[in-house]
Every structure is written in C-alpha cells, then in structure tokens.
N, C-alpha and C. Protein backbone atom coordinates (compact mmCIF):
# COMPACT_ATOMS: atom_id res chain seq x y z
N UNK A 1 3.00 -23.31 21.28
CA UNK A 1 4.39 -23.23 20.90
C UNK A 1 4.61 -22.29 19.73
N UNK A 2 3.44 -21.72 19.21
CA UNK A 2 3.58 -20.84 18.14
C UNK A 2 3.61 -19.44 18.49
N UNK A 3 4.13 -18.27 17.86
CA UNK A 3 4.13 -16.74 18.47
C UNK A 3 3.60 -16.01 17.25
N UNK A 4 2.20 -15.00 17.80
CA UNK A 4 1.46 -14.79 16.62
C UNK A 4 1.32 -12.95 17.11
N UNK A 5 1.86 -12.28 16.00
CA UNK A 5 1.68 -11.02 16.39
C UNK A 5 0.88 -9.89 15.95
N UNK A 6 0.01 -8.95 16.93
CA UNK A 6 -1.01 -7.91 16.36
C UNK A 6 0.30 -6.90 15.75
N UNK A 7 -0.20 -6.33 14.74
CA UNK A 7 0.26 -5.04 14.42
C UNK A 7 -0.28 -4.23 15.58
N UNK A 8 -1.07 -3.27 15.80
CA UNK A 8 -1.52 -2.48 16.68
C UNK A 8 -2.44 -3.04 17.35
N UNK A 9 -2.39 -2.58 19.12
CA UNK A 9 -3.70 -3.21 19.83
C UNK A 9 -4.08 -1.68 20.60
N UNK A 10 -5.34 -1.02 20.60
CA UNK A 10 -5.59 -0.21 21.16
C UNK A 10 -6.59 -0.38 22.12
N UNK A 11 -7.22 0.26 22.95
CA UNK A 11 -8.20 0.19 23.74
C UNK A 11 -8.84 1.23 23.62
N UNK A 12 -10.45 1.42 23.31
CA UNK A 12 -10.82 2.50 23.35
C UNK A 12 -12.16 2.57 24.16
N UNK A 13 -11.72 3.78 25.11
CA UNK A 13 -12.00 3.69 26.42
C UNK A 13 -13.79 3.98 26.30
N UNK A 14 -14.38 4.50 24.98
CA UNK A 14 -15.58 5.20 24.74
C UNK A 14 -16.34 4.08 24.60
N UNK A 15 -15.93 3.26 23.75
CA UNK A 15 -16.45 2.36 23.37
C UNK A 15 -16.10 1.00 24.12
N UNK A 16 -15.56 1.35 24.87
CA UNK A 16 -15.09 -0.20 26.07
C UNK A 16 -14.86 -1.15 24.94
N UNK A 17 -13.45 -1.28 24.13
CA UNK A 17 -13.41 -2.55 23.56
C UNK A 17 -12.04 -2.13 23.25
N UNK A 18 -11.36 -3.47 23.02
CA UNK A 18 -10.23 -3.78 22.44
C UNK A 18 -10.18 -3.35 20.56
N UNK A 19 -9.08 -2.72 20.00
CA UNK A 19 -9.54 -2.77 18.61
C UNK A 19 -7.83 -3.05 17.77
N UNK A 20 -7.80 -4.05 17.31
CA UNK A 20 -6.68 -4.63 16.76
C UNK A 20 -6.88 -4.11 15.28
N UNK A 21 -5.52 -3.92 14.36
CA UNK A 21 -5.21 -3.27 13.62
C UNK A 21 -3.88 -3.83 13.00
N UNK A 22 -4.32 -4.03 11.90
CA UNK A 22 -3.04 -4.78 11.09
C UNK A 22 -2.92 -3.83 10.04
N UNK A 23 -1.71 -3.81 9.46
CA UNK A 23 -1.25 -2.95 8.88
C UNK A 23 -0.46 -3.64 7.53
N UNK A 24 -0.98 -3.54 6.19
CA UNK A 24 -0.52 -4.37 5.02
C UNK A 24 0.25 -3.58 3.93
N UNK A 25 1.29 -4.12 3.74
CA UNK A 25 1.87 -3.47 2.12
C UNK A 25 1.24 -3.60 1.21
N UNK A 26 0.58 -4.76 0.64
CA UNK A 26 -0.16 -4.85 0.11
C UNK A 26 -1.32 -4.95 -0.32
N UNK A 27 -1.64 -5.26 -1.76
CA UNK A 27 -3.43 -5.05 -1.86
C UNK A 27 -3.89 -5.96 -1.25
N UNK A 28 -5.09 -5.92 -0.66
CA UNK A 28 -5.94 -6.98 0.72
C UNK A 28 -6.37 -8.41 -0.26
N UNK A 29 -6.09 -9.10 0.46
CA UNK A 29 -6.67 -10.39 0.23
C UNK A 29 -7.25 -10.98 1.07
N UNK A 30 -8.26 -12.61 0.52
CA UNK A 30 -9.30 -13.19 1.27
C UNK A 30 -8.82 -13.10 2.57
N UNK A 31 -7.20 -13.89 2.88
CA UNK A 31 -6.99 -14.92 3.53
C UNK A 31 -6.62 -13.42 4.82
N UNK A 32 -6.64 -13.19 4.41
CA UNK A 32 -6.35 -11.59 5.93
C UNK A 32 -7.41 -11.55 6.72
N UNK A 33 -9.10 -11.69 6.07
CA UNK A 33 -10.21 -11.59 7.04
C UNK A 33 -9.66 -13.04 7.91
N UNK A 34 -9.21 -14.05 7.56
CA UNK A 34 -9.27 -15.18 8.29
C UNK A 34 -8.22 -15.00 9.81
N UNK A 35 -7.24 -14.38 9.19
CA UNK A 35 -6.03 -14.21 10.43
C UNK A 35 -6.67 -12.99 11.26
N UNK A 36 -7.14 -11.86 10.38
CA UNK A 36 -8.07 -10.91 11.91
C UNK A 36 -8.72 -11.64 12.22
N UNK A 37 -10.04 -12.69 12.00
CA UNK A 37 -10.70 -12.91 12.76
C UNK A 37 -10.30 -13.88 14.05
N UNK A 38 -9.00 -14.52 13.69
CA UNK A 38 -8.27 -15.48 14.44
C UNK A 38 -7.78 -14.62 15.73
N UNK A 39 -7.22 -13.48 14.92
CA UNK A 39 -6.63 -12.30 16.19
C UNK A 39 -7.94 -11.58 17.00
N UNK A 40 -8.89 -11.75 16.83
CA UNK A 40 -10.59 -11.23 17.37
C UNK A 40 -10.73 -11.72 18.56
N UNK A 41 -10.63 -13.10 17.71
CA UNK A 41 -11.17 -14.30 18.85
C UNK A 41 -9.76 -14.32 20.08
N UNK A 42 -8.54 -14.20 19.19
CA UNK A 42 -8.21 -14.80 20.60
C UNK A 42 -7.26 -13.34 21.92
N UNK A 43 -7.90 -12.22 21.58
CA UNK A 43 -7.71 -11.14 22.27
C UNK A 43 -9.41 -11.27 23.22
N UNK A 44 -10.75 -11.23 22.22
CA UNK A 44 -11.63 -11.69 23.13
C UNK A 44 -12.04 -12.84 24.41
N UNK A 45 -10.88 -13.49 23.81
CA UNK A 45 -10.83 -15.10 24.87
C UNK A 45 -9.66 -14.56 25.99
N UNK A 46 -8.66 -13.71 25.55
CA UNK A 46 -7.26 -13.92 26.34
C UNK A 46 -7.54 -12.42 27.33
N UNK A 47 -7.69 -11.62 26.79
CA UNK A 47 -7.55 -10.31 27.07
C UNK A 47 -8.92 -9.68 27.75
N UNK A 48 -9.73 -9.46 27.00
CA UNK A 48 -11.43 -8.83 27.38
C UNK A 48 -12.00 -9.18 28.47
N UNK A 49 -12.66 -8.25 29.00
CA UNK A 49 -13.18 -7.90 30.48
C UNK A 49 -14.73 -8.79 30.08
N UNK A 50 -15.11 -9.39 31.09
CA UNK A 50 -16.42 -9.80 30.34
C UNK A 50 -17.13 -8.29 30.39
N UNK A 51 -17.18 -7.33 30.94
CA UNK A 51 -17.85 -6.20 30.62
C UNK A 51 -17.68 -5.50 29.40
N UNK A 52 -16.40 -5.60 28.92
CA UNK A 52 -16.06 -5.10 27.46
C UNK A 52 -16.66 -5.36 26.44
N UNK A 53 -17.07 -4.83 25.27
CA UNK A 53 -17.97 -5.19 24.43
C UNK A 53 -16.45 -5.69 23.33
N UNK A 54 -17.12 -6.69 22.44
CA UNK A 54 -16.16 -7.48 21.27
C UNK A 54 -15.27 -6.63 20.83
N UNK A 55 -14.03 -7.46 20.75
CA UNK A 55 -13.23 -6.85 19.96
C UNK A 55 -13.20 -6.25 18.45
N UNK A 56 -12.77 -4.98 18.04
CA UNK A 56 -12.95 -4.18 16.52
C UNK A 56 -11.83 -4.43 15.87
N UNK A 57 -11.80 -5.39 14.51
CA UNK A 57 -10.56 -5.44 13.86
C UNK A 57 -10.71 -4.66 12.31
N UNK A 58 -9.55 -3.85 12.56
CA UNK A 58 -9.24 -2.50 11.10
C UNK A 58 -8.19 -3.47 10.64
N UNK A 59 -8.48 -3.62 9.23
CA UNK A 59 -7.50 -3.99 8.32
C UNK A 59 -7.13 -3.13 7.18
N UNK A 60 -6.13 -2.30 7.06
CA UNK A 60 -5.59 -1.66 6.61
C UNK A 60 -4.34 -1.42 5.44
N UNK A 61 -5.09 -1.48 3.99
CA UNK A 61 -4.05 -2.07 2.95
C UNK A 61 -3.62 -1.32 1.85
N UNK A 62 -2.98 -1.58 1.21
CA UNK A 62 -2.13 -0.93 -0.19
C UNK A 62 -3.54 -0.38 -1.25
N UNK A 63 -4.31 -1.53 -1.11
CA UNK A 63 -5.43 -1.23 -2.19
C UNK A 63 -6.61 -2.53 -1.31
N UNK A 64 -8.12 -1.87 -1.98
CA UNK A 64 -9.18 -2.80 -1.69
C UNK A 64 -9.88 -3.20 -2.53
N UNK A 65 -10.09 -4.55 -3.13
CA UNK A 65 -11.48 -4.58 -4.13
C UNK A 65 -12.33 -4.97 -3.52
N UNK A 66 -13.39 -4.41 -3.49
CA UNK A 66 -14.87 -4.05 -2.82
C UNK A 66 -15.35 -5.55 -3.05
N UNK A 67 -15.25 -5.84 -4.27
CA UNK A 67 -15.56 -7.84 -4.38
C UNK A 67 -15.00 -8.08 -3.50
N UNK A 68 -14.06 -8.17 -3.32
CA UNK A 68 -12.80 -9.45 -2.77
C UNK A 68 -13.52 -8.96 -0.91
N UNK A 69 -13.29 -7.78 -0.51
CA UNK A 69 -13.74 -7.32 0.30
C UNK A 69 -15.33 -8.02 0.97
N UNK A 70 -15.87 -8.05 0.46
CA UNK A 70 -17.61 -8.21 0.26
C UNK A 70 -17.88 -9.28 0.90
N UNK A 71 -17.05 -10.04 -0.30
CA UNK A 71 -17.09 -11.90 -0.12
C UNK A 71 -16.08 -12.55 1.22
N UNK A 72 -15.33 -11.71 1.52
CA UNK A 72 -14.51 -12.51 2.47
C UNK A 72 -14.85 -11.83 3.62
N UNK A 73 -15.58 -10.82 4.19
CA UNK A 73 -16.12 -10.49 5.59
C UNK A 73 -17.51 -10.53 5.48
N UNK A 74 -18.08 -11.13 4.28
CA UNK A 74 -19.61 -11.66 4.72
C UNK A 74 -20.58 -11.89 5.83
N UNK A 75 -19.56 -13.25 5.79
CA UNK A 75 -20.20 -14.19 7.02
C UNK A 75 -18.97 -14.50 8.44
N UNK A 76 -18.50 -13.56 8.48
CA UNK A 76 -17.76 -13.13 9.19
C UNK A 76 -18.50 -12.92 10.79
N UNK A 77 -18.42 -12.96 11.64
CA UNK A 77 -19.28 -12.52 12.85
C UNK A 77 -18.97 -11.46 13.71
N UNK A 78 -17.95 -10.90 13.43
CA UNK A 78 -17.49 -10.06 14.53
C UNK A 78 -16.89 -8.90 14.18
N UNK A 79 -16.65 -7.59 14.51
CA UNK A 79 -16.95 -6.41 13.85
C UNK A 79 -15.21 -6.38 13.20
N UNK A 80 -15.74 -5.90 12.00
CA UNK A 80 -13.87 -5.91 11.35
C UNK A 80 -14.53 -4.87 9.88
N UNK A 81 -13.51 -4.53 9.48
CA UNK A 81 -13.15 -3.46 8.82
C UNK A 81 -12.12 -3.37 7.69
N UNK A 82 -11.97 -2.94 6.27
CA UNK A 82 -10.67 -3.05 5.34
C UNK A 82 -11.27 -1.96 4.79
N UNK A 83 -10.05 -0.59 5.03
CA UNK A 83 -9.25 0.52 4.53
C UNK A 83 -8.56 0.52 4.05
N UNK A 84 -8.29 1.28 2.94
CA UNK A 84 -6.78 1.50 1.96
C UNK A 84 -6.09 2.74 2.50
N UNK A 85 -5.05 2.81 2.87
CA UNK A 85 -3.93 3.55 3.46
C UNK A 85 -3.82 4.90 2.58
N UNK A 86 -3.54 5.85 2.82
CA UNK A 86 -3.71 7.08 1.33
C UNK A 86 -1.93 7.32 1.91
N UNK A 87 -1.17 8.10 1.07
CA UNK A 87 0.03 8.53 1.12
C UNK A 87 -0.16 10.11 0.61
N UNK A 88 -1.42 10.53 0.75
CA UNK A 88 -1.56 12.08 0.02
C UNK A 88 -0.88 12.91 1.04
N UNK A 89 -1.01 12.68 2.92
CA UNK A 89 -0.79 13.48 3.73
C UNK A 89 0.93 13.44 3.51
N UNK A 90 1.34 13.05 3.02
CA UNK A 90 2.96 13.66 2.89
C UNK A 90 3.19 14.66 1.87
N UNK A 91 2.08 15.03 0.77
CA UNK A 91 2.58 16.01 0.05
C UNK A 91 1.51 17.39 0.96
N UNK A 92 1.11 17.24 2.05
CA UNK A 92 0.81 18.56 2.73
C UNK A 92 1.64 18.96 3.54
N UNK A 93 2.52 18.00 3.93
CA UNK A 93 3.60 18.05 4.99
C UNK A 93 4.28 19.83 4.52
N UNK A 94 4.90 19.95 5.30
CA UNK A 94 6.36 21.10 5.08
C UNK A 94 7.36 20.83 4.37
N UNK A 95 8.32 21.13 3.78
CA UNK A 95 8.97 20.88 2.82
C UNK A 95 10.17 20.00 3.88
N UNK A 96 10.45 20.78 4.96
CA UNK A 96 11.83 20.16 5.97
C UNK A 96 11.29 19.45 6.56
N UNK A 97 10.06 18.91 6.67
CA UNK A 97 9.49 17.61 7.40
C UNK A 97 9.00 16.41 6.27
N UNK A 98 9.11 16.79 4.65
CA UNK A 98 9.23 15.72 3.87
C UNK A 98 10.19 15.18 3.45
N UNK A 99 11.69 15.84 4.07
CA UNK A 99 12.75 14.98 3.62
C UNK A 99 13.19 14.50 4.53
N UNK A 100 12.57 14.99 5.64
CA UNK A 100 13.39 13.72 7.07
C UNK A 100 12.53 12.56 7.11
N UNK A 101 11.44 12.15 6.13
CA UNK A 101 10.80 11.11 6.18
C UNK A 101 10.72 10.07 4.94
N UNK A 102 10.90 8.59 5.61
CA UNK A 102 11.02 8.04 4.43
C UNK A 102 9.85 8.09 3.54
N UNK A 103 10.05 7.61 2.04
CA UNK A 103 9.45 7.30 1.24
C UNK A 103 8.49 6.49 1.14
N UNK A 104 6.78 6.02 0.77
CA UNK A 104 6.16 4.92 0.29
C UNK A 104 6.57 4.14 0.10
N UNK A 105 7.98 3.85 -0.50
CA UNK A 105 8.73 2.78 -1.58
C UNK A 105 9.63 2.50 -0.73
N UNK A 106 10.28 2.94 0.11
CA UNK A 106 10.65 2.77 1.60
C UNK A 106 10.57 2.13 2.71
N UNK A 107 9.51 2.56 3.04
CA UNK A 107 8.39 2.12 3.97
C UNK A 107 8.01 0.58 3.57
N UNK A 108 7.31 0.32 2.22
CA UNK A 108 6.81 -0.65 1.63
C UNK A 108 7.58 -2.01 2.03
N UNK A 109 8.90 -1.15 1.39
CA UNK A 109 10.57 -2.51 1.46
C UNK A 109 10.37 -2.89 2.62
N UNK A 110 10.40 -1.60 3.95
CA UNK A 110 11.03 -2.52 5.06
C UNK A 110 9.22 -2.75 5.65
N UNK A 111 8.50 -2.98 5.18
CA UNK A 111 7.16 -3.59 5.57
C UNK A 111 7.37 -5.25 5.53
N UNK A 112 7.65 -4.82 3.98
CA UNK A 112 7.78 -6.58 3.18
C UNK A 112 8.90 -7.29 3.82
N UNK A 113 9.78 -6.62 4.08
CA UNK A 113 11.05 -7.20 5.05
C UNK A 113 10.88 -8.15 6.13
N UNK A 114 10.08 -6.84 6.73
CA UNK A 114 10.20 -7.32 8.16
C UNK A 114 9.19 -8.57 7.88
N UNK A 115 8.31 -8.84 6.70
CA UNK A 115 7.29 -9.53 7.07
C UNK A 115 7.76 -11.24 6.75
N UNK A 116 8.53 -11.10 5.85
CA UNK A 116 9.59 -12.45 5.65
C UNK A 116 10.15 -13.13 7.00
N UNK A 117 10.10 -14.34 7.31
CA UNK A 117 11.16 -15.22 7.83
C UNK A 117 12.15 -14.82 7.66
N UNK A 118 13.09 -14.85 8.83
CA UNK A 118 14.63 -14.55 8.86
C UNK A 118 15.38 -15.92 9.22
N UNK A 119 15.94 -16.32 7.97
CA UNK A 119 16.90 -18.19 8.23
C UNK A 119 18.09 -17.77 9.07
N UNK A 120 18.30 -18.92 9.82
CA UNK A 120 19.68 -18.80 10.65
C UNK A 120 20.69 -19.08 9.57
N UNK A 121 21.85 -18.24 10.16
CA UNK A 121 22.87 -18.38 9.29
C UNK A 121 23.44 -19.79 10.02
N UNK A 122 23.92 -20.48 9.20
CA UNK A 122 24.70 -21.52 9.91
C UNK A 122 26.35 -21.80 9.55
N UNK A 123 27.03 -22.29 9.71
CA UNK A 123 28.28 -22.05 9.17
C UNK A 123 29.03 -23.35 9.92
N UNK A 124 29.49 -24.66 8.13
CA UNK A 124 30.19 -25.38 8.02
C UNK A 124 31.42 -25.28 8.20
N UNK A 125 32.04 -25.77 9.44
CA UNK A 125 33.54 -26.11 9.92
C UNK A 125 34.04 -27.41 9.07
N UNK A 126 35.51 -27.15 8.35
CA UNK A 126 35.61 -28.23 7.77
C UNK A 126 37.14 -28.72 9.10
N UNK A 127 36.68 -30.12 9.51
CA UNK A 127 37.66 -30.98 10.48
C UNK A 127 39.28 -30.70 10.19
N UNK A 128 40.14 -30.69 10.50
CA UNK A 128 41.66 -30.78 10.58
C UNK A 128 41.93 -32.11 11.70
N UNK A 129 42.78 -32.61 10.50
CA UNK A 129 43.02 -33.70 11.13
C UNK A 129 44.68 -33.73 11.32
C-alpha cells in the first residue's frame, strides 16, 4: 500500500544489469545507503532477468564525507556507489545557453520541493441555518 520511487532506472546493456540512481540536494548521509539498498533489492526481486547480473546503485550528492561514506556502505552487499555532483560544467557552457538554464540555487529549491510531502488543502464550510 506504500509507493516508493527510483530517481533514475537505467539498463545497461554491456554490463547486463539494472543501475538505479538517486539524485540528492544534499550532503549524503548514513540513512541513503539504507533506502538504495532497499531500492537494489527490490528492482533485483521485481524486475531482473535471472540472467542479469545485480543491480548497480549511484548515489549522487551535494557533498561526500569519505567517513560517513566508508562506514555506511561497508557491510553493505551489493554494488552501490556515492558521487558528489560538480556544477563546474555550466561555467563552460555558451554564454546563450547559460541563461536559458536554471541556477544551482534553483534547481536545489525545486529538488527540496519536490522532495517534501504535499498536505491536502481542506476547507471548513461553516452551516447556515
């Protein structure tokens, strides 16, 4: 009854495997190896060919500390990955292809946005009697 969503799911055809890819505003924390590995398992259970080799999860963030990193995909079992995102390739861009694109600080907002719960609006009728 719950709905749980990949950021990116690719297939790569070289390597016969599924490779899921989450995508973070922010700097990486423990609890992210726990939800890729949740998303690992259940693309390898739902999705994967038994010929396919395990699913590859890229986690992809604002910033990484190599501790924090270290300790939380340890003992991990299954192939996964944490990259920090660079924003350098927009100052190589063209000058008329860096202003039709949003900003880092932009981007970031509607990251964090979208990543919030959205409450129903509800709206109190008062009776006439």
């Amino acid at each position: 009854d719950k709905d749980f969503y990949i950021d990116l799911l690719f297939y790569h055809l070289k390597l016969r495997c599924f490779v899921v890819v989450e995508l973070k505003a922010v700097d990486f924390k423990a609890e992210f190896a726990g939800k890729m590995n949740f998303y690992l398992s259940a693309v390898d259970d739902l999705m994967k060919h038994k010929t396919d080799n395990p699913t590859i999860g890229i986690l992809i963030c604002k910033k990484k500390d190599d501790f924090i990193a270290e300790y939380a995909l340890r003992d991990i079992n299954k192939p996964m990955g944490v990259a920090e995102y660079q924003a350098k390739i927009v100052s190589s861009l063209p000058k008329d292809l860096k202003e039709s694109l949003p900003t880092i600080k932009e981007i970031e907002f509607e990251l964090s946005a979208a990543s919030k719960p959205k409450r129903k609006k509800t709206s109190i009728k008062k009776k006439s009697h």
